[in-house]
N, C-alpha and C. Protein backbone atom coordinates (compact mmCIF):
# COMPACT_ATOMS: atom_id res chain seq x y z
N UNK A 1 -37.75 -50.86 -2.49
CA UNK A 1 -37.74 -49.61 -3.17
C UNK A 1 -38.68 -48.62 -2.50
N UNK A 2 -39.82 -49.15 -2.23
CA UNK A 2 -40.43 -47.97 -1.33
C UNK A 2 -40.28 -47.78 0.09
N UNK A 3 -39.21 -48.71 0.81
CA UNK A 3 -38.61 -48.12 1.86
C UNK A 3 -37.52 -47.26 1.03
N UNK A 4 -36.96 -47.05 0.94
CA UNK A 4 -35.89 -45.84 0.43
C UNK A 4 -36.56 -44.88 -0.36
N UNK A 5 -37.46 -44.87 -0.97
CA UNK A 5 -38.56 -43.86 -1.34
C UNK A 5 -39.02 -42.67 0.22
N UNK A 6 -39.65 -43.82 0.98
CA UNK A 6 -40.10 -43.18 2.16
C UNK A 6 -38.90 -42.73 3.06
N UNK A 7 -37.78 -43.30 3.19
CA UNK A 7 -36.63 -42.66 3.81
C UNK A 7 -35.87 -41.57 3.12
N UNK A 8 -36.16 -41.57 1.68
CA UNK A 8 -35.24 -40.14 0.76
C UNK A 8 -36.75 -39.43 1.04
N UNK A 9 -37.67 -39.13 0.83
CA UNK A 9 -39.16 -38.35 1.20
C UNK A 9 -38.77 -37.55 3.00
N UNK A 10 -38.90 -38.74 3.69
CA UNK A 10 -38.25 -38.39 5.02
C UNK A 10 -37.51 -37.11 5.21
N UNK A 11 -35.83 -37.78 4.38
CA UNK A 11 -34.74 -37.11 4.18
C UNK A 11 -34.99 -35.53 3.81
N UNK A 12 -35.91 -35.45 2.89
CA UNK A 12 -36.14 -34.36 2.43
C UNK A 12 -36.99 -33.21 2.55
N UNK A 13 -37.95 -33.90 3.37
CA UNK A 13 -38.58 -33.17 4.40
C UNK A 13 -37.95 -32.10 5.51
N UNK A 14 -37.17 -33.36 6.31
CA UNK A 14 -36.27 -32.82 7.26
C UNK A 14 -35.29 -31.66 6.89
N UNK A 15 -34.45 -31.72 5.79
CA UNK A 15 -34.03 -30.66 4.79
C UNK A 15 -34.80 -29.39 4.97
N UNK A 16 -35.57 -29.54 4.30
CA UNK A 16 -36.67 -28.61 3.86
C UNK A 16 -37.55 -27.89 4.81
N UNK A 17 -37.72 -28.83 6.51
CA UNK A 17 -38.04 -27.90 7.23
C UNK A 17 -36.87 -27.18 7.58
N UNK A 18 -35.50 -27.76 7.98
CA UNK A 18 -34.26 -26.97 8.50
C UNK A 18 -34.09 -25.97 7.67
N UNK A 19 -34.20 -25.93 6.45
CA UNK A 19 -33.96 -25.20 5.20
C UNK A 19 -34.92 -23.85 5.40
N UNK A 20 -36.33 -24.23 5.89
CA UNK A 20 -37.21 -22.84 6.21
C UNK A 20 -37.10 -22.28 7.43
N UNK A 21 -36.81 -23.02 8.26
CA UNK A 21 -36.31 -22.40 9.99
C UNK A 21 -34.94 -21.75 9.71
N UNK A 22 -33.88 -21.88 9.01
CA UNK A 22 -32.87 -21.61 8.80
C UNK A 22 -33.05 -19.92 8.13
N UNK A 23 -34.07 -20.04 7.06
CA UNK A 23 -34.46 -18.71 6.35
C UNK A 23 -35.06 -17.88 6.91
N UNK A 24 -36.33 -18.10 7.83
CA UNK A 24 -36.83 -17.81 8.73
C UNK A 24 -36.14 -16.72 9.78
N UNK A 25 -35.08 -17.52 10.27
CA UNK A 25 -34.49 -17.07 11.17
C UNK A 25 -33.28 -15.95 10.58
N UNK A 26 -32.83 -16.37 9.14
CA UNK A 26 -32.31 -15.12 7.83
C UNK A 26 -32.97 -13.74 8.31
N UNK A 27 -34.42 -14.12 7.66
CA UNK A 27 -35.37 -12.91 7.56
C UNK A 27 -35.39 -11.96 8.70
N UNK A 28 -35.29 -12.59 10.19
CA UNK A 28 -35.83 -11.99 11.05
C UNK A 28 -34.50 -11.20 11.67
N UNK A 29 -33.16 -11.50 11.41
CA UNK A 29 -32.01 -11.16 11.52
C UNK A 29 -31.98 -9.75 10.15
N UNK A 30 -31.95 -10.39 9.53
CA UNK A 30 -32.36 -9.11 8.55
C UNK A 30 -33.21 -7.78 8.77
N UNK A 31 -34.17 -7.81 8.57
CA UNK A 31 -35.20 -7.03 9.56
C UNK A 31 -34.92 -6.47 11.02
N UNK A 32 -34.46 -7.06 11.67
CA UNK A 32 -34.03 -6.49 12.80
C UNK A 32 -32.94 -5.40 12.67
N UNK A 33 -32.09 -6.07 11.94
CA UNK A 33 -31.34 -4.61 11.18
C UNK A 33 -31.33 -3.23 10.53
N UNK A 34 -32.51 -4.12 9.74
CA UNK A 34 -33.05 -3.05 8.98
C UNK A 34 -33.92 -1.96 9.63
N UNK A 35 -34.53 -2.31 10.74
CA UNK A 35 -35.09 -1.57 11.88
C UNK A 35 -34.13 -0.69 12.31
N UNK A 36 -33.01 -1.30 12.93
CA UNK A 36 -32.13 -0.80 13.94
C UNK A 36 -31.43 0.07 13.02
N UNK A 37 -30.99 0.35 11.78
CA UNK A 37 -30.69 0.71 10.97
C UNK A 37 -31.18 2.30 10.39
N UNK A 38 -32.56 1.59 10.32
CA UNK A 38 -33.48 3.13 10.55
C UNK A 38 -33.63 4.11 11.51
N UNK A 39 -33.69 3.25 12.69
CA UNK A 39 -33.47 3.88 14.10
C UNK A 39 -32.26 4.68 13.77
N UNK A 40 -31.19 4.30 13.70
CA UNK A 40 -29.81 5.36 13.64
C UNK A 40 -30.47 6.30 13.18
N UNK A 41 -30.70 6.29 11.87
CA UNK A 41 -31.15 7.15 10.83
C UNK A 41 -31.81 8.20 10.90
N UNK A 42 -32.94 7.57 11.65
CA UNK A 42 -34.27 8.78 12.62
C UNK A 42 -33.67 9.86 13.78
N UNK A 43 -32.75 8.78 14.54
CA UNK A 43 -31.97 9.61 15.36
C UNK A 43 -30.85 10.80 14.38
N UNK A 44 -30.05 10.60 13.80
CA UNK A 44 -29.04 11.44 13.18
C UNK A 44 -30.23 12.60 12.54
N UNK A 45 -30.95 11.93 11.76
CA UNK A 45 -31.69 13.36 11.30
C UNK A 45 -32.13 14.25 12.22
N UNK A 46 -32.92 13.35 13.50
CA UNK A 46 -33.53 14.71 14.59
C UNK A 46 -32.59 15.45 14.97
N UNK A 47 -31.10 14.94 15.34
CA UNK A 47 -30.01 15.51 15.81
C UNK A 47 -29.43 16.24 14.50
N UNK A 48 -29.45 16.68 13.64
CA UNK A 48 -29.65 17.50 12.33
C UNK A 48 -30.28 18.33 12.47
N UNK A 49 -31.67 18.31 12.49
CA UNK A 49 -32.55 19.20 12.36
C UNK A 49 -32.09 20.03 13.82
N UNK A 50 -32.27 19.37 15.28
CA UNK A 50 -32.22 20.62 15.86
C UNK A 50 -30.56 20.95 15.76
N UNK A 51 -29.47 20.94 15.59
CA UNK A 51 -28.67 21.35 14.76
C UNK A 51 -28.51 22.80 14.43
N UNK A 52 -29.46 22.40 13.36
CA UNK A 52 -29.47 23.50 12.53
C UNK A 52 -30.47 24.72 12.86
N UNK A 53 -31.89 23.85 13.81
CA UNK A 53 -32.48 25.05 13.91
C UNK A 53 -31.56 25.73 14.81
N UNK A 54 -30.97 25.43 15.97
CA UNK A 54 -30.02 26.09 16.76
C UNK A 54 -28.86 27.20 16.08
N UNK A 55 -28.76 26.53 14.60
CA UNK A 55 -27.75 27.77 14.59
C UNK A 55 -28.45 29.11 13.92
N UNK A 56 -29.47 28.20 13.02
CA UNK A 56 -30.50 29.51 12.71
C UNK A 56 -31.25 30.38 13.81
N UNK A 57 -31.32 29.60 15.00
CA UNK A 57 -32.29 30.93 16.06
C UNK A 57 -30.44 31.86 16.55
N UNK A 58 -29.27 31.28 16.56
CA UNK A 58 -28.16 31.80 17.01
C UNK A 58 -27.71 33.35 15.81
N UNK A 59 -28.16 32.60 14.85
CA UNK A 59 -27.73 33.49 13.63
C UNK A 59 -28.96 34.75 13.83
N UNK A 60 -30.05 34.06 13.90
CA UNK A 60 -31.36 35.32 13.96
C UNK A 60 -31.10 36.70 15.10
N UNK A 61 -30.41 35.90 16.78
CA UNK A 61 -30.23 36.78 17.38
C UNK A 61 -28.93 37.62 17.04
N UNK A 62 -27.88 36.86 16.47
CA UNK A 62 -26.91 37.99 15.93
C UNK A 62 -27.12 38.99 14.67
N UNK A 63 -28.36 38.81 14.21
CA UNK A 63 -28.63 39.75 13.30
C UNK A 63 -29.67 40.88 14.19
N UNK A 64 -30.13 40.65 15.30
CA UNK A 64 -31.03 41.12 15.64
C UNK A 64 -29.91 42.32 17.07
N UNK A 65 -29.22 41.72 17.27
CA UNK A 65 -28.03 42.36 18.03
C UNK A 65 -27.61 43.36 17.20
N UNK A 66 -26.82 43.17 15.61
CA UNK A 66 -26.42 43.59 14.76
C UNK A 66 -27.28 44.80 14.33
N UNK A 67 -28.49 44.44 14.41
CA UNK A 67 -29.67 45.63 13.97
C UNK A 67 -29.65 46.49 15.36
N UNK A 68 -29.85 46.00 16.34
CA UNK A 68 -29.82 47.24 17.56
C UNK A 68 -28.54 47.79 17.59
N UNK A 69 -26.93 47.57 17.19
CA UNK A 69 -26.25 48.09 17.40
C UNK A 69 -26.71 49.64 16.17
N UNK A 70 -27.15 49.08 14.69
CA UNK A 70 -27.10 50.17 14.21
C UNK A 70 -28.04 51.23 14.48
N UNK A 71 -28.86 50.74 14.85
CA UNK A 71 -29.94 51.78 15.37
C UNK A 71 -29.24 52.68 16.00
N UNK A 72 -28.44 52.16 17.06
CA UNK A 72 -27.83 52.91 18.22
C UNK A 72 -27.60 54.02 17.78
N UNK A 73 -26.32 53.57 17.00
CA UNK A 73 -25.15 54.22 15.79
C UNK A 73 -26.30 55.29 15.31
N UNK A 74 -26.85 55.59 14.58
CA UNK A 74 -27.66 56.19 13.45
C UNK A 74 -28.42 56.98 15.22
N UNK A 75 -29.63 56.89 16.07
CA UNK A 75 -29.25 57.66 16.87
C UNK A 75 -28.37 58.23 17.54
N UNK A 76 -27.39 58.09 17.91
CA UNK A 76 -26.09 58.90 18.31
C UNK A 76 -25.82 59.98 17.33
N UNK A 77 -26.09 59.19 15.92
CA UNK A 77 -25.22 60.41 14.67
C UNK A 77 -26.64 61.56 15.00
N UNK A 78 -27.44 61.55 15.46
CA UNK A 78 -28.65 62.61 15.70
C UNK A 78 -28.59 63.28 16.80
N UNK A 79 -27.02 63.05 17.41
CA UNK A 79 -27.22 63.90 19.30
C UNK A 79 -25.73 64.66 18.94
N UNK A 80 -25.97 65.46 20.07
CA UNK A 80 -24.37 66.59 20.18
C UNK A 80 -23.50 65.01 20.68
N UNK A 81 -23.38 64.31 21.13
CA UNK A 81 -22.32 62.98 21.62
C UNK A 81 -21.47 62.33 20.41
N UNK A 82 -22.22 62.93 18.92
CA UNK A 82 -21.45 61.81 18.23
C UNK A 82 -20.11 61.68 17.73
N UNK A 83 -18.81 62.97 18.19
CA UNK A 83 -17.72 63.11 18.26
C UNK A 83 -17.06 62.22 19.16
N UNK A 84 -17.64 62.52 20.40
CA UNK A 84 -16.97 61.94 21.33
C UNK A 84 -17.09 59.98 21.35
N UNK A 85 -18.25 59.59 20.73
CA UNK A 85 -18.17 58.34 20.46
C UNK A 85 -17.49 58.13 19.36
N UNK A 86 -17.02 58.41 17.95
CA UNK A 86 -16.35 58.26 17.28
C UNK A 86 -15.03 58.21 18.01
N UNK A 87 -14.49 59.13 18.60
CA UNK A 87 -13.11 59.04 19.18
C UNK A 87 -12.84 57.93 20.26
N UNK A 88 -13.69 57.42 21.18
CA UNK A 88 -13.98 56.25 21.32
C UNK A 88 -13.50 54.98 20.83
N UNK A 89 -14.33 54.96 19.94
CA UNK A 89 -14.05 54.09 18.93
C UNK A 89 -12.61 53.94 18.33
N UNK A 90 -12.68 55.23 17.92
CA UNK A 90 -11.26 54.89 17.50
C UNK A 90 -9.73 54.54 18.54
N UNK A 91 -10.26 55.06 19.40
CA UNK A 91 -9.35 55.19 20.76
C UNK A 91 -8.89 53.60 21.17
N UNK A 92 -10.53 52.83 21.05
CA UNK A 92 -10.41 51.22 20.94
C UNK A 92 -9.88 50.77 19.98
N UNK A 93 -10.13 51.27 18.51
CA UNK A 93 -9.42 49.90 17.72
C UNK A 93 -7.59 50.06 18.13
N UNK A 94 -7.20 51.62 18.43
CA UNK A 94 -5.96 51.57 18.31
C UNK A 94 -5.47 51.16 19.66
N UNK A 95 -6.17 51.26 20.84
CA UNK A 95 -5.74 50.22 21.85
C UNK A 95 -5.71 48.51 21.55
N UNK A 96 -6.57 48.19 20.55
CA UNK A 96 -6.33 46.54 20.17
C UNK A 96 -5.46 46.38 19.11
N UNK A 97 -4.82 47.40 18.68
CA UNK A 97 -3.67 47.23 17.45
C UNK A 97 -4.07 47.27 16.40
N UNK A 98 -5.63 47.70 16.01
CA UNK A 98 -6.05 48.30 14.85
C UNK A 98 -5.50 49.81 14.50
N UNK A 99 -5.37 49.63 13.38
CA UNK A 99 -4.48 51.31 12.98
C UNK A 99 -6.10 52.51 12.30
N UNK A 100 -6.98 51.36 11.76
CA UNK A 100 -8.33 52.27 11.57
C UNK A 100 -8.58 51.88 10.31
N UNK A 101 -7.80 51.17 9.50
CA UNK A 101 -7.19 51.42 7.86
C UNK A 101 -8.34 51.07 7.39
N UNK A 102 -8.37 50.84 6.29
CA UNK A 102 -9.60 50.09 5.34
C UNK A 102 -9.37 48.51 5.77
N UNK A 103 -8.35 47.86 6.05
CA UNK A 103 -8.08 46.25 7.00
C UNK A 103 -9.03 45.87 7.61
N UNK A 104 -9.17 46.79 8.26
CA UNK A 104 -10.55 46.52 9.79
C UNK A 104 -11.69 46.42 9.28
């Protein structure tokens, strides 16, 4: 009886270390994922952020374009020229197949 005591003890040992090397090796498979996982994560956001700052500095200079055009506009309406740029203008939309309407 206490040989089969000491051979099921044995038995169960052996178990029990395979059983923690087995988990062990769970954990570290896990984790590694969970790393690599984050990594994506870190990456997609930086690639987000500049993203977006890109379209905000894109958007800033088209407002800043947008503001020098009116300046322009608003000086011109202050010089003897501002007939002849209106007709211009209009000369263009109706060369691109704009008629002038309230559409445009």
């Amino acid at each position: 009886m206490v040989k089969v005591s000491v051979a099921v003890l044995g038995l169960v040992a052996a178990v029990a270390g395979s059983t923690a090397v087995a988990v062990h090796h769970l954990d570290q498979t896990e984790i590694k994922r969970i790393h690599d996982k984050a990594a994506t994560d870190v990456a997609q956001a930086k690639a987000d952020v500049a993203r977006v700052e890109g379209e905000r500095r894109l958007s800033e200079e088209r407002l800043r374009a947008e503001v020098e055009r009116y300046k322009y506009d608003l000086r011109l309406t202050q010089t003897q020229d501002f007939k002849p740029y209106q007709a211009a203008i209009l000369e263009n939309k109706i060369k691109r197949g704009g008629a002038g309407g309230p559409q445009d």
